[in-house]
Every structure is written in structure tokens, then in C-alpha cells.
Protein backbone atom coordinates (compact mmCIF):
# COMPACT_ATOMS: atom_id res chain seq x y z
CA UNK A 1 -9.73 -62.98 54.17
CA UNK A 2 -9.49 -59.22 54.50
CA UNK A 3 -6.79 -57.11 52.37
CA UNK A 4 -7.64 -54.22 54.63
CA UNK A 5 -10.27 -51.80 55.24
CA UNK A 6 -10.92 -47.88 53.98
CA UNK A 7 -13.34 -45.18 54.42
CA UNK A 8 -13.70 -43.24 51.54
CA UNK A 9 -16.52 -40.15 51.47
CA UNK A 10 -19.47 -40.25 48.81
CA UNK A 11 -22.03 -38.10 48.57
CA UNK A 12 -25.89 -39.44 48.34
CA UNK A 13 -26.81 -39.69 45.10
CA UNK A 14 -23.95 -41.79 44.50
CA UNK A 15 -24.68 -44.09 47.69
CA UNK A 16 -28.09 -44.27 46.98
CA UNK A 17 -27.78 -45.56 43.15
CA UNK A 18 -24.73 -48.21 44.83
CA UNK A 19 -27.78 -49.81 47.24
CA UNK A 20 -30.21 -49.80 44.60
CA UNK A 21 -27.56 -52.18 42.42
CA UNK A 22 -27.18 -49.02 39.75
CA UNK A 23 -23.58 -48.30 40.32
CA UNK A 24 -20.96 -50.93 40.97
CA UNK A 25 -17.83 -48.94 41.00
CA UNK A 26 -16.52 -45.99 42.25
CA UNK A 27 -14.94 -43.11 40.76
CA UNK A 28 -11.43 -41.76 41.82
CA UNK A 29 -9.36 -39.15 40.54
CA UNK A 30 -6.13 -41.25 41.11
CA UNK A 31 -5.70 -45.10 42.31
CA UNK A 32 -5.79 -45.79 46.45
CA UNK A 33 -3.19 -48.21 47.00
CA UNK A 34 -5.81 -51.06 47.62
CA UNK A 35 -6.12 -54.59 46.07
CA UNK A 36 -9.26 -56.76 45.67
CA UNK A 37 -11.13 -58.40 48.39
CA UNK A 38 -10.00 -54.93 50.62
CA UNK A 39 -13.34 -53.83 52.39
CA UNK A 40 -14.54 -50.30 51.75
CA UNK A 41 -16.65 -48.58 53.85
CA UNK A 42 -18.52 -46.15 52.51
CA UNK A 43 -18.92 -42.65 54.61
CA UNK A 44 -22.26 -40.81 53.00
CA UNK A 45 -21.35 -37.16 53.46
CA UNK A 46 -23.38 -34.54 54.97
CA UNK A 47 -25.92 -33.88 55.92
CA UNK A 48 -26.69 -37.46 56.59
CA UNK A 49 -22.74 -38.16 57.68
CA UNK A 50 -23.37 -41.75 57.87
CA UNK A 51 -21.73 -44.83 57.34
CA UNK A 52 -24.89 -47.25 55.98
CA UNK A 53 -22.74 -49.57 53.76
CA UNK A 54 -19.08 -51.26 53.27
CA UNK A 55 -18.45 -52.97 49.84
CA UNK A 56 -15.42 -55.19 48.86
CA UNK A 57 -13.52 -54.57 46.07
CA UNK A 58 -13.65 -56.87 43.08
CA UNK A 59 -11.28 -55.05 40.61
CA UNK A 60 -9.61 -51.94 40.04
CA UNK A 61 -9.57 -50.13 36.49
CA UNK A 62 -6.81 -47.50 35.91
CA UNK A 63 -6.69 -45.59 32.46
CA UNK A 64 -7.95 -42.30 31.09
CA UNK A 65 -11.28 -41.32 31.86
CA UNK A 66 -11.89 -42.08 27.85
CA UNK A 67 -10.92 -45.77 28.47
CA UNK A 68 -12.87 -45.90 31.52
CA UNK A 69 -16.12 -44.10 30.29
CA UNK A 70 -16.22 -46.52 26.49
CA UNK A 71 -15.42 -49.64 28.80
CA UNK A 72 -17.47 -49.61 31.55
CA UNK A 73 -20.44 -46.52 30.96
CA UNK A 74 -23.14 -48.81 31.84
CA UNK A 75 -21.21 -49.86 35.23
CA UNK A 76 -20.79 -46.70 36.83
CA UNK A 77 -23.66 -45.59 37.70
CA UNK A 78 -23.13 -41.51 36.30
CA UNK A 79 -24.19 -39.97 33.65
CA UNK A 80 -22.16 -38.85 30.91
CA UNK A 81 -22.07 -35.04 31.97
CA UNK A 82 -21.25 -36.20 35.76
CA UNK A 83 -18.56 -38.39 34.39
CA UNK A 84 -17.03 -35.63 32.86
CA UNK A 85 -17.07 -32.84 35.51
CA UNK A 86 -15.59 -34.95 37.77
CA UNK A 87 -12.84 -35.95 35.71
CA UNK A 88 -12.55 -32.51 34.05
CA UNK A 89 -8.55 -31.72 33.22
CA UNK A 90 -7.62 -35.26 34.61
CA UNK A 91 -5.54 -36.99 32.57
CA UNK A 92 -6.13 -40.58 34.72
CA UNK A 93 -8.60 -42.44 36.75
CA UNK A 94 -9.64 -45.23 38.45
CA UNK A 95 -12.67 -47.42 39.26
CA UNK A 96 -13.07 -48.86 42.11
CA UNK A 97 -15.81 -52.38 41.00
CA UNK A 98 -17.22 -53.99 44.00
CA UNK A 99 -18.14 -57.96 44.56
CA UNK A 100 -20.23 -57.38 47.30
CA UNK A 101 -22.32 -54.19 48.92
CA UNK A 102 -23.51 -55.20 52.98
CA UNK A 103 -25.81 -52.80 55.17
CA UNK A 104 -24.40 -51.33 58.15
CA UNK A 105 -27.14 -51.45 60.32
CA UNK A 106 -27.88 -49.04 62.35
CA UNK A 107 -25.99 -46.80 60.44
CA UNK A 108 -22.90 -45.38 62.40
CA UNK A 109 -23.65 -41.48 62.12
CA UNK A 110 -20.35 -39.42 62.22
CA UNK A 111 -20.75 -37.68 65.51
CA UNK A 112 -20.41 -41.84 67.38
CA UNK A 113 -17.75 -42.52 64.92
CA UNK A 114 -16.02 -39.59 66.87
CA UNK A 115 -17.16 -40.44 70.33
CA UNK A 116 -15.05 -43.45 69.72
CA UNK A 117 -12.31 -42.36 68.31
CA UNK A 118 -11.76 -38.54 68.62
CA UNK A 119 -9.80 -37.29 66.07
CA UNK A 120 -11.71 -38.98 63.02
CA UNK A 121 -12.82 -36.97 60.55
CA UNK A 122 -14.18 -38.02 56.94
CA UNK A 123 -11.44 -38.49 54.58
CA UNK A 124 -11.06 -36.96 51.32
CA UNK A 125 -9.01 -39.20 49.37
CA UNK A 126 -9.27 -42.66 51.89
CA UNK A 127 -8.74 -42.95 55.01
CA UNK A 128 -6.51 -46.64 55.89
CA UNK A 129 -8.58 -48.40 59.18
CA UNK A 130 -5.82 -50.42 61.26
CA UNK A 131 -6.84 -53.64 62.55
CA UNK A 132 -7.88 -52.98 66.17
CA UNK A 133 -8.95 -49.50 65.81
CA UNK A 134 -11.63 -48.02 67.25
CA UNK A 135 -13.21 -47.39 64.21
CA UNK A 136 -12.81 -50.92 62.59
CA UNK A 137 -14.35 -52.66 65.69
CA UNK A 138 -17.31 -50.06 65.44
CA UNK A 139 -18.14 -50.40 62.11
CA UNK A 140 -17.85 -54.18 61.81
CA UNK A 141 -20.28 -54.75 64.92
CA UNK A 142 -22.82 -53.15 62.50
CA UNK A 143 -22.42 -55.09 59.86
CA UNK A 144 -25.85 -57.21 58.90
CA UNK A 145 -23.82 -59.92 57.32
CA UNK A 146 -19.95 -60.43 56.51
């Protein structure tokens, strides 16, 4: 069973190395209140503003980005320089490991999204889906599998 659903925004390098099995977590700043088996979709930003995959969450790492970098490097699909700018004068972050990564196919490009549900727009932290929502029953009548 579900423990929710999310959109979060990534851009598409990132997005690209997750479908290619190079990156199985996701990099936050600070922890979304989620918990494992919760299913992620994941928003590409633009210029392709596209939502081509949802992933479910396995695990959740919290720590300092030292912690996180000697523990999991080879898991997170960035190099050591990316790693770093992102988490530049951060003194915590999160991973985000997923289980499982499904195609969303077609894609659902950003400007349907909206002709569904009009006041959507990508989220910068997460954006919570309720159960019912336009969005939810969009995005799940896409998925390939799941």
C-alpha cells in the first residue's frame, strides 16, 4: 500500500542518470516529511517540464552531508564537486533511496498537468498529491506498471 504521493522537481541530468540505474537516491537540503513505500513522482524541470517517472521510497538518510557523501558516494549518482555545491553552507541533508523507478508513459508534460488542475505549478521543496486529486488520477493512468 501507498504512504502517499509527492512531486518533487529535478533537473535532467539528475533524471536521466535515475533511469539509467546510476543514481538511486535523491538529494535534499532538509528531510520531506515522507516515510518508505511513499510514491514520488518525479517532475523533470524545464525545458522538458515533464513528469516521465515516479519512484518509491525505500529509505531515508538524514545526517551531514559528510556522513552522507563517506556512506553512500557510490549511491548517489553526483560527483563529488556537485555534491558539494549543492550542499554548500548546509549543515544537514537527506537522501531520499528508492526501491523501485516506473515509466510514466506518455510522459505528462506540465502544460496538461495544468489543464487538469489549474493552479499547479512545479514545487520547489515537494509538493503533497491528495488522494483524488486531479493530479494523482492523471499521473497514475500513465503509469506502465504499478
Amino acid at each position: 500500500m501507498s504512504k502517499g504521493d509527492i512531486v518533487i522537481s529535478v533537473q535532467q541530468k539528475f533524471v536521466e542518470r535515475i533511469v539509467a540505474g546510476k543514481k538511486a537516491a535523491e538529494l535534499r537540503r532538509r528531510a520531506p516529511r515522507i516515510q518508505p513505500g511513499c510514491r514520488v513522482w518525479i517532475y523533470t524541470k524545464a525545458p522538458e517540464a515533464v513528469i516521465s517517472i515516479c519512484v518509491t521510497v525505500d529509505r531515508i538518510v538524514t545526517g551531514t552531508p559528510q556522513d552522507i557523501w563517506q556512506s553512500h558516494s557510490s549511491d548517489l549518482g553526483v560527483s563529488l564537486d556537485e555534491f558539494e555545491e549543492y550542499f554548500r553552507e548546509t549543515e544537514t541533508g537527506c537522501a531520499i533511496f528508492f526501491k523501485q523507478v516506473v515509466d510514466v508513459s506518455p510522459g505528462v508534460a506540465l502544460s496538461e498537468i495544468r489543464s487538469k488542475s489549474k493552479g499547479f505549478h512545479p514545487p520547489q521543496f515537494f509538493k503533497r498529491l491528495e488522494e483524488g486529486s486531479p493530479e494523482l488520477i492523471l499521473f497514475r493512468s500513465r503509469l506502465v506498471c504499478g
